[in-house]
Each structure stands twice: as structure tokens, then as C-alpha cells.
N, C-alpha and C. Protein backbone atom coordinates (compact mmCIF):
# COMPACT_ATOMS: atom_id res chain seq x y z
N UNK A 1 117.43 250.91 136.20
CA UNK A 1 116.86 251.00 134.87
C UNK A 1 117.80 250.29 133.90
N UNK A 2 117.49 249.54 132.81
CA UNK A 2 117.80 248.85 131.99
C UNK A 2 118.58 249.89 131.07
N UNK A 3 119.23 249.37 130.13
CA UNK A 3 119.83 250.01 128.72
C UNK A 3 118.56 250.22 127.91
N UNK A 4 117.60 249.07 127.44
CA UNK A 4 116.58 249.21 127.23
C UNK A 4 115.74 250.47 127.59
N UNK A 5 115.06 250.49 128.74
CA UNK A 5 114.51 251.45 129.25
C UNK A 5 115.01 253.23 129.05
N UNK A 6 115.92 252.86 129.31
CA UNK A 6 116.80 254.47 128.76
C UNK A 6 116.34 254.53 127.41
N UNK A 7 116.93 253.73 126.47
CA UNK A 7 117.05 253.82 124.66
C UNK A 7 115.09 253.57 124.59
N UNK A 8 114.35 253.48 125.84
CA UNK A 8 112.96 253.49 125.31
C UNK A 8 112.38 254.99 125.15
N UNK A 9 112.83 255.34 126.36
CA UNK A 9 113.14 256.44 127.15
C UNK A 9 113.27 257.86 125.71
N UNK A 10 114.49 257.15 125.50
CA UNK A 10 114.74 258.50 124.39
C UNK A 10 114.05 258.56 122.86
N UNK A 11 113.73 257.21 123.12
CA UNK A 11 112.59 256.99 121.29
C UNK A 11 111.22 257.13 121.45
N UNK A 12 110.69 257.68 122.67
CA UNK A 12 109.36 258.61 122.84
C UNK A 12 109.97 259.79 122.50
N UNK A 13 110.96 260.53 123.59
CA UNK A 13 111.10 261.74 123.43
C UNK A 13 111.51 262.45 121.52
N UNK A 14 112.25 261.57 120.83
CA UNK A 14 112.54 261.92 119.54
C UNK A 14 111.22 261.65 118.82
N UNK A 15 110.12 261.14 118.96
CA UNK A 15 108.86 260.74 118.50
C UNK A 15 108.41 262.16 118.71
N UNK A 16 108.41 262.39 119.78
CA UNK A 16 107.39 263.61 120.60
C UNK A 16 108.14 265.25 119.78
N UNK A 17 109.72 264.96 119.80
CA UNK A 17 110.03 266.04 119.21
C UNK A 17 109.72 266.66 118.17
N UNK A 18 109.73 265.38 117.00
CA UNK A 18 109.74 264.90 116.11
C UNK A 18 108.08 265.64 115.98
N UNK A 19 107.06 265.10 116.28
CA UNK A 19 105.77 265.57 115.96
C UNK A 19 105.38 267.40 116.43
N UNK A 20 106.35 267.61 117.44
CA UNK A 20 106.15 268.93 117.32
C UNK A 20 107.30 270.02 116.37
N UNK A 21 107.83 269.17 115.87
CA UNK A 21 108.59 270.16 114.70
C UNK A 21 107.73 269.97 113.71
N UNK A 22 106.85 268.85 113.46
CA UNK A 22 106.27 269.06 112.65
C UNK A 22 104.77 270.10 112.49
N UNK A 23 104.54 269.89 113.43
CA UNK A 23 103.20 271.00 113.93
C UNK A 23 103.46 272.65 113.53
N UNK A 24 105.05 272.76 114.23
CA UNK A 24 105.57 273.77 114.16
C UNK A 24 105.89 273.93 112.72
N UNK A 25 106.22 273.32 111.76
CA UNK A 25 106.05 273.70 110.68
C UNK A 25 104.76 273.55 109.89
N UNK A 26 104.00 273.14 110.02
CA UNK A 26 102.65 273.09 109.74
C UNK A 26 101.78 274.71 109.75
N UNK A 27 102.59 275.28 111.48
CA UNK A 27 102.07 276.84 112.22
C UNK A 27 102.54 277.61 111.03
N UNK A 28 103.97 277.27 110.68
CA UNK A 28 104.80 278.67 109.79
C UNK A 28 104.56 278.52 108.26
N UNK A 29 104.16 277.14 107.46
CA UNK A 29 103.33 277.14 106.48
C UNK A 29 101.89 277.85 106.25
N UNK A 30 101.14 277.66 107.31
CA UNK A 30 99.99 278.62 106.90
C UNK A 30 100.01 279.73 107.59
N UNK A 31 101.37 280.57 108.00
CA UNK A 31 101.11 281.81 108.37
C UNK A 31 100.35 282.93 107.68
N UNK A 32 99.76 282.82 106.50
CA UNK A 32 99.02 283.75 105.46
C UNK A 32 97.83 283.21 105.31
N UNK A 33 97.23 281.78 105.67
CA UNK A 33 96.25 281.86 105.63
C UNK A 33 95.41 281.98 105.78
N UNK A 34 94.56 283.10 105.21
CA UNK A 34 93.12 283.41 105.64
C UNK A 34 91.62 282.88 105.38
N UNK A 35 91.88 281.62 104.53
CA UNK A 35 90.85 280.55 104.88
C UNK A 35 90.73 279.79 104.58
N UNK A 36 90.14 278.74 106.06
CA UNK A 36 90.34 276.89 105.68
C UNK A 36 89.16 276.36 105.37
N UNK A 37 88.77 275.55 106.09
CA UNK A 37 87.79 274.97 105.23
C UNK A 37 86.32 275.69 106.05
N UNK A 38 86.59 275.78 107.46
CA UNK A 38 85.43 275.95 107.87
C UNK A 38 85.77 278.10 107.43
N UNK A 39 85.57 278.68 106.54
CA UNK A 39 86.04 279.99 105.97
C UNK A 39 86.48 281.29 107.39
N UNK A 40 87.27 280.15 108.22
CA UNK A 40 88.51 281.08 109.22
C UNK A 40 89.28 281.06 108.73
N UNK A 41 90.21 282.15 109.50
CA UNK A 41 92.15 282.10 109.07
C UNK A 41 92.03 280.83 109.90
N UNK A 42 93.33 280.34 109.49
CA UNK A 42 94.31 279.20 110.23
C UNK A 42 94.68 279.45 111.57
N UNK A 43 94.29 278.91 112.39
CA UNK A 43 94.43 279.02 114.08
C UNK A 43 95.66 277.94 114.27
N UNK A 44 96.92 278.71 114.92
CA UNK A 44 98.09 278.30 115.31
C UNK A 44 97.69 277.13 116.15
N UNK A 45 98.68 276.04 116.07
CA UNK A 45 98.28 274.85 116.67
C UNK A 45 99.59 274.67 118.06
N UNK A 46 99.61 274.29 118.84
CA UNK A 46 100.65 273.29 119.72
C UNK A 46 100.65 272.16 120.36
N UNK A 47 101.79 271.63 120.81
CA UNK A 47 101.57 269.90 121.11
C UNK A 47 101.70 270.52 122.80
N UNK A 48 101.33 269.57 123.30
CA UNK A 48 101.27 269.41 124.59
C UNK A 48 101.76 267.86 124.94
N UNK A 49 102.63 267.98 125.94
CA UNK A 49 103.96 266.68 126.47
C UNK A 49 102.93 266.60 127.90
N UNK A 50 103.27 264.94 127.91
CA UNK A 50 102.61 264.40 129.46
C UNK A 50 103.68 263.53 129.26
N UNK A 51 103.74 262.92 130.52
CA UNK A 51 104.52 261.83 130.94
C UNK A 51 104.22 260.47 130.70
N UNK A 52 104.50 259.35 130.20
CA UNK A 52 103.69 258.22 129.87
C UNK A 52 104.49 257.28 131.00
N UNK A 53 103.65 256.80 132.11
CA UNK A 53 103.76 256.22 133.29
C UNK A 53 103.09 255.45 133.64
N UNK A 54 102.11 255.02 132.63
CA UNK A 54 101.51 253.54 133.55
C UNK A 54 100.17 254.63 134.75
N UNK A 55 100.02 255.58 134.67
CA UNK A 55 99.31 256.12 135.45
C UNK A 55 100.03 256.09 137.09
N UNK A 56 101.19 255.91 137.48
CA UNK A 56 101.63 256.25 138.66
C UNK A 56 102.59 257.66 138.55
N UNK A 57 102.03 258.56 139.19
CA UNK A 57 102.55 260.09 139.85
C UNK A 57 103.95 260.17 140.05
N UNK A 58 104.87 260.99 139.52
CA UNK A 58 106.31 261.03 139.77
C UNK A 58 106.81 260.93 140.74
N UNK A 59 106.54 261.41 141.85
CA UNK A 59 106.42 261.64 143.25
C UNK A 59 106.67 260.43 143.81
N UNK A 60 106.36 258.85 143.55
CA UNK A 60 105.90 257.59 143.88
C UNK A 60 107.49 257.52 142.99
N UNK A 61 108.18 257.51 142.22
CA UNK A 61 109.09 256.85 141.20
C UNK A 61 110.13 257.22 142.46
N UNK A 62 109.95 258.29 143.17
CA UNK A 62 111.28 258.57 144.38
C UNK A 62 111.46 257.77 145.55
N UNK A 63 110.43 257.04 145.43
CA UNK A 63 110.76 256.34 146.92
C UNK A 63 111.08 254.74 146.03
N UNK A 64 111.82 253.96 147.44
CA UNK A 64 112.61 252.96 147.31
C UNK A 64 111.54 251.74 147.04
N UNK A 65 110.34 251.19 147.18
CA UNK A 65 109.33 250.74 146.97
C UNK A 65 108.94 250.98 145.72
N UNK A 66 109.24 251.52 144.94
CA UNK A 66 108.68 251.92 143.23
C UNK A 66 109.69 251.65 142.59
N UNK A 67 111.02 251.09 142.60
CA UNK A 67 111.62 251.36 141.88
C UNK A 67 111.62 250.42 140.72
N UNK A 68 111.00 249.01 141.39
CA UNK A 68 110.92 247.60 140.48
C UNK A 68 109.78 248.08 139.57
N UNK A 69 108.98 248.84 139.84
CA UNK A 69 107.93 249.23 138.92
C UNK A 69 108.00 250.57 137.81
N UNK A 70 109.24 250.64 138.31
CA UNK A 70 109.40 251.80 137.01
C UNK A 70 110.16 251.55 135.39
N UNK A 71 109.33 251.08 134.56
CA UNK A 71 109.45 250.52 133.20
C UNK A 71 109.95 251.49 132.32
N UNK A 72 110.37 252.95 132.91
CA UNK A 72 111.17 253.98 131.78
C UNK A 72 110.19 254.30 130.28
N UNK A 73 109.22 254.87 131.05
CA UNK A 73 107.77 255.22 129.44
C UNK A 73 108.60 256.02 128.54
N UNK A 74 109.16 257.13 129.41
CA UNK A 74 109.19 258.38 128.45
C UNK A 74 108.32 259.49 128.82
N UNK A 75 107.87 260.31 127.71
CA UNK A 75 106.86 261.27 127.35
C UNK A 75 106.22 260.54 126.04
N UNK A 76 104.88 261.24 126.46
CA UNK A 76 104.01 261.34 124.46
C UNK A 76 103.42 262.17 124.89
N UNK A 77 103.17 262.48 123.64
CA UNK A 77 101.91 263.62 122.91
C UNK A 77 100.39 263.68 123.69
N UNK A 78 99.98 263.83 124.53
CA UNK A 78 98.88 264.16 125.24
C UNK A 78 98.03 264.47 124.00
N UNK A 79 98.34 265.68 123.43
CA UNK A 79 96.85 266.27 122.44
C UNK A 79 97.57 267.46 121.66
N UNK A 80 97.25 267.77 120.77
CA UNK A 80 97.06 268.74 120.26
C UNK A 80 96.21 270.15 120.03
N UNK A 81 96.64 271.19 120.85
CA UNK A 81 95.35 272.06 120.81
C UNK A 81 95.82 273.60 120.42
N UNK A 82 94.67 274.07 120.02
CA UNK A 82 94.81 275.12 119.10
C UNK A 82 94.35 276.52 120.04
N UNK A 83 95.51 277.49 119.67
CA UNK A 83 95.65 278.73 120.24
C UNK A 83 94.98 279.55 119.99
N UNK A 84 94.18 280.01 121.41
CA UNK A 84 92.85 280.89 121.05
C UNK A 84 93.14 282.23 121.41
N UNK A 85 94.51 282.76 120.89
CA UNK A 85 94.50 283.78 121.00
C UNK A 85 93.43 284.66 119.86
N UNK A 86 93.46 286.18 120.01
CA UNK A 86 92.65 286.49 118.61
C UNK A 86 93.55 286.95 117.55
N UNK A 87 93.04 287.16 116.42
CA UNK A 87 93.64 286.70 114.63
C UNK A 87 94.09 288.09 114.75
N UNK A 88 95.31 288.54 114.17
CA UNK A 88 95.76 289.64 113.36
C UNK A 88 94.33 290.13 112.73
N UNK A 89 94.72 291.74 112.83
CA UNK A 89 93.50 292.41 111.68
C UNK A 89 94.76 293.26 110.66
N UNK A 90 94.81 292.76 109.88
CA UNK A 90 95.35 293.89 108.79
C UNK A 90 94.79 294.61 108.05
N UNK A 91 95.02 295.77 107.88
CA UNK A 91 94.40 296.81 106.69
C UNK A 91 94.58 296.40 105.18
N UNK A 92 93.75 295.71 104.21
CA UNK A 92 94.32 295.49 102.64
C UNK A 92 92.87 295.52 102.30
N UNK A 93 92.59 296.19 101.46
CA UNK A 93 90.94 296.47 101.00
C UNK A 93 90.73 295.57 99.85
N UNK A 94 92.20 295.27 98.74
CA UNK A 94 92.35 294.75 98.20
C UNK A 94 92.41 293.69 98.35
N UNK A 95 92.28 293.05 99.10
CA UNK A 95 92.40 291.51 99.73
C UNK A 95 90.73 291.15 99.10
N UNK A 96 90.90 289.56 98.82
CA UNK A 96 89.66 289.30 98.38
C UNK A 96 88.52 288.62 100.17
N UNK A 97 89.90 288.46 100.95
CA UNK A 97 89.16 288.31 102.67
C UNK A 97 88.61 289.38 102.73
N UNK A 98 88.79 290.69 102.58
CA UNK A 98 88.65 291.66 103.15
C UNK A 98 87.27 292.37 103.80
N UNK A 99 87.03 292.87 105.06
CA UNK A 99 85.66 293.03 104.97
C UNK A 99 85.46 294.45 104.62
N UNK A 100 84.17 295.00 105.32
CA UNK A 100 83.64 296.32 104.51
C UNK A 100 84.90 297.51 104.62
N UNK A 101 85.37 297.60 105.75
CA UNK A 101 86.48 298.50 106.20
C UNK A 101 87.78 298.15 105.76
N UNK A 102 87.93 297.41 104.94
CA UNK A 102 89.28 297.01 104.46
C UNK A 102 89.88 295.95 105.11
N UNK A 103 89.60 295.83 106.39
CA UNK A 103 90.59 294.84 106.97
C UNK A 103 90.24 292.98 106.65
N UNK A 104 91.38 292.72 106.58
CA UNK A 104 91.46 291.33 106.80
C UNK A 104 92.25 290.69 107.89
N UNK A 105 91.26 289.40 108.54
CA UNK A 105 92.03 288.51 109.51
C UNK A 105 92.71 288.01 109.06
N UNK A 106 93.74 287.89 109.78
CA UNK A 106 95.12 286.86 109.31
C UNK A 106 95.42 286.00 110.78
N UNK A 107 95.73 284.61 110.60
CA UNK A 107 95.86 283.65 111.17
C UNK A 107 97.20 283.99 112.47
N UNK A 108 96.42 283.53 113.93
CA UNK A 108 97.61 284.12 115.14
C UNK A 108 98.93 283.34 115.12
N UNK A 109 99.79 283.37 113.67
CA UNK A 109 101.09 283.03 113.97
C UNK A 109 101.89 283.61 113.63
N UNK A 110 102.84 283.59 114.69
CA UNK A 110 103.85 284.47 114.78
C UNK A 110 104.84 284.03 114.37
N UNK A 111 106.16 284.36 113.19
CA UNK A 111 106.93 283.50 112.28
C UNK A 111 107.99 283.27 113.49
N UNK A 112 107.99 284.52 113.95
CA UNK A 112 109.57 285.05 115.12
C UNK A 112 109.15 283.83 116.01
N UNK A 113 107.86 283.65 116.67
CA UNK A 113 107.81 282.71 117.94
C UNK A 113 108.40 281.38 117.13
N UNK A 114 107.55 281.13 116.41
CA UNK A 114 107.47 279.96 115.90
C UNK A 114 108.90 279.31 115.29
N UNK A 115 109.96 280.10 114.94
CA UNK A 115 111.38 279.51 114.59
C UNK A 115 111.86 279.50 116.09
N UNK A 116 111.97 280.14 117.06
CA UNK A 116 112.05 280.45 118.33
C UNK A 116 111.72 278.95 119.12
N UNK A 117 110.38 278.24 118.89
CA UNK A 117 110.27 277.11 119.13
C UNK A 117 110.77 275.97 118.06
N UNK A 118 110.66 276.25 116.88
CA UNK A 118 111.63 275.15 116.26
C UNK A 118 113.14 274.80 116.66
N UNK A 119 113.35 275.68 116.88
CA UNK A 119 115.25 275.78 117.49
C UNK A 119 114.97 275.03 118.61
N UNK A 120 114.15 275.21 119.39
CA UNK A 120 114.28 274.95 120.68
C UNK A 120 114.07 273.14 120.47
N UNK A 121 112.86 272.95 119.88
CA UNK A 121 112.64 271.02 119.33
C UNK A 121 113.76 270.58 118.92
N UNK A 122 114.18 271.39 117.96
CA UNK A 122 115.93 270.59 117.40
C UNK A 122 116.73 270.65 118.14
N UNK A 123 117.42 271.43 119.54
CA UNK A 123 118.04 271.01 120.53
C UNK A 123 117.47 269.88 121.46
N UNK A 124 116.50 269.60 121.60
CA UNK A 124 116.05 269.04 122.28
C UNK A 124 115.91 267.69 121.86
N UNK A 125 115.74 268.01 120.68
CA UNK A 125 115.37 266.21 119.95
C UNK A 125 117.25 265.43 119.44
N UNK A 126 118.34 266.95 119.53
CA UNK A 126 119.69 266.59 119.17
C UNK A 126 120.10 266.07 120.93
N UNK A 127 119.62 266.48 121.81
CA UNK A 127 120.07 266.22 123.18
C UNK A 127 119.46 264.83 123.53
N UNK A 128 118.20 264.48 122.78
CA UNK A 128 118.01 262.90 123.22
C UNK A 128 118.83 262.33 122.41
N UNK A 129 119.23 262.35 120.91
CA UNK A 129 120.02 261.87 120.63
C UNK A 129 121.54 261.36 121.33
N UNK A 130 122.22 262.07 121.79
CA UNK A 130 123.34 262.35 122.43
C UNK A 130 123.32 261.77 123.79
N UNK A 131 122.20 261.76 124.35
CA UNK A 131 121.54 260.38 125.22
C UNK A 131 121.83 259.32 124.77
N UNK A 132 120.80 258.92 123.85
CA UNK A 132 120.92 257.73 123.62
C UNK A 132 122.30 256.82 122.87
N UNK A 133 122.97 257.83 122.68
CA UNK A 133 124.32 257.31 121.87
C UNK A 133 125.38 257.29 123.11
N UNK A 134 125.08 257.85 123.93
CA UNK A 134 125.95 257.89 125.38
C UNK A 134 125.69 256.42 126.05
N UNK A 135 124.20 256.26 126.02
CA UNK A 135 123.67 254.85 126.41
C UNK A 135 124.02 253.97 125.43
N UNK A 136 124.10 253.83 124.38
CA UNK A 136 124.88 252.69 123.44
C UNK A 136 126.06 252.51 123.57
N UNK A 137 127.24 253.61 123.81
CA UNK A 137 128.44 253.42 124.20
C UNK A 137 129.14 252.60 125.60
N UNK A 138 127.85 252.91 126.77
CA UNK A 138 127.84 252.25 128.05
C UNK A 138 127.84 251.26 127.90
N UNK A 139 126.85 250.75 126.99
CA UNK A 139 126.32 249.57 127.00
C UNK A 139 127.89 248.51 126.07
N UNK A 140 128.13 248.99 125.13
CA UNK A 140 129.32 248.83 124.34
C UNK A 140 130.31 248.12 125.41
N UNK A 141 130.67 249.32 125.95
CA UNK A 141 131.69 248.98 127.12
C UNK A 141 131.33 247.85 127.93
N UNK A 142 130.73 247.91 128.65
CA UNK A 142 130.52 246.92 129.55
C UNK A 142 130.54 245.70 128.45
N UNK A 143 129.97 245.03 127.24
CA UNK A 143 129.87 243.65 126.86
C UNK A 143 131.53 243.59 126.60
N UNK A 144 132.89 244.52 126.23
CA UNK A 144 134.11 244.72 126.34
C UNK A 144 134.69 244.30 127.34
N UNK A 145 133.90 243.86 128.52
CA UNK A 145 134.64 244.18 130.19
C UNK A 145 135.11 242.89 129.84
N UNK A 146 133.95 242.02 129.19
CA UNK A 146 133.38 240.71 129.56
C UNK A 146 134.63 239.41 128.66
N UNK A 147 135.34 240.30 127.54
CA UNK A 147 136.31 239.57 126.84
C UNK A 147 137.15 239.34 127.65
């Protein structure tokens, strides 16, 4: 694999991180809201990671015959899809959501999960970093050999 390919390597994965910290803050902004446009609470969203490969199976990248064909994709963003768990019911009569019994739905996000996974994107998106600056330094060195 190339220097290239690595530093391609890690500018999907900071892309990919990158869009799910943002999702994830998107989840913990409308944790209160109880209605969007179509008049639901806000249904928690998540990203979902695939492998971006040219359509050949990982399995194939291990043997000695694949190796000229492996161009270093990365990951992307497959899709975005929304968590069907069911909505909080809270008791507030006073709520203008509220139905006949007082309760109102409130949107399935959880603040605790949801910093829980932000931490986890920002290690993850600081560890490709630290990649790719490991791979710039390699690369450094070696054009050094060459003086």
C-alpha cells in the first residue's frame, strides 16, 4: 500500500467520524423535542459504517493474488437510519403535547448514551489522526534517506 492509500485511508475515516459526531449532536439537540414536522417527537438517528471496496469481500484482500488490487477505500457512510425504539411517555398535563391522561411523548434519546457515543467518535476520529501523522512522518523519513 502506498503513503497515499493509507492518508486516503484515514480521510474517509475522519469524514465518516466527522458525520457521525455530527448526527450525534443533531440526537442530543432535539432531545426535548416533541414535534417535527410530520407532528412526532424527534426519532434518534444513527450512521451506519460499510467498507468502501470497489465491491470485493475482505476475505479476497488476504490472499496473495489481491493484493495489486487493493486501492486502500477506507470506510463511508452506508445510510443513515432512525431508531425505532418506542418514545418516552412522561407525565406533564401541562405540556401543550400532552394527551387526555397527561402524558406526553418525548423523543427516544438518551443524553447518557449519546455523550457515551460522542466520546467514543472523538477517540476514534483523534486515532485516525495519529495515523495519518505517523504516515506523514514515514513518509518524511524515507525522502531524508535519499539526501
Amino acid at each position: 500500500m502506498s503513503y497515499f492509500g493509507a492518508l486516503d485511508i484515514g480521510a474517509s475515516a475522519l469524514t465518516a467520524q466527522r458525520l457521525r459526531m455530527d448526527i450525534i449532536s443533531q440526537n442530543i439537540a432535539n432531545a426535548n423535542t416533541t414535534r417535527t414536522e410530520d407532528s412526532t417527537p424527534y426519532r434518534r438517528r444513527v450512521v451506519v459504517f460499510q467498507e468502501s471496496s470497489d465491491g470485493i469481500p475482505f476475505s479476497e484482500y488476504l490472499s496473495e493474488s489481491s493484493k495489486a488490487r487493493y486501492l486502500g477505500k477506507g470506510v463511508k457512510v452506508s445510510r443513515i437510519v432512525e431508531d425505532t425504539s418506542p418514545f418516552k411517555r412522561v407525565y406533564d398535563p401541562g405540556h401543550p403535547d400532552a394527551d387526555e391522561d397527561g402524558y406526553v411523548q418525548m423523543p427516544n434519546v438518551d443524553v447518557v448514551t449519546e455523550m457515551v457515543n460522542m466520546i467514543s467518535a472523538t477517540r476514534a476520529y483523534e486515532a485516525n489522526v495519529t495515523a495519518m501523522n505517523s504516515t506523514k512522518s514515514m513518509a518524511m523519513k524515507a525522502l531524508e534517506i535519499g539526501r
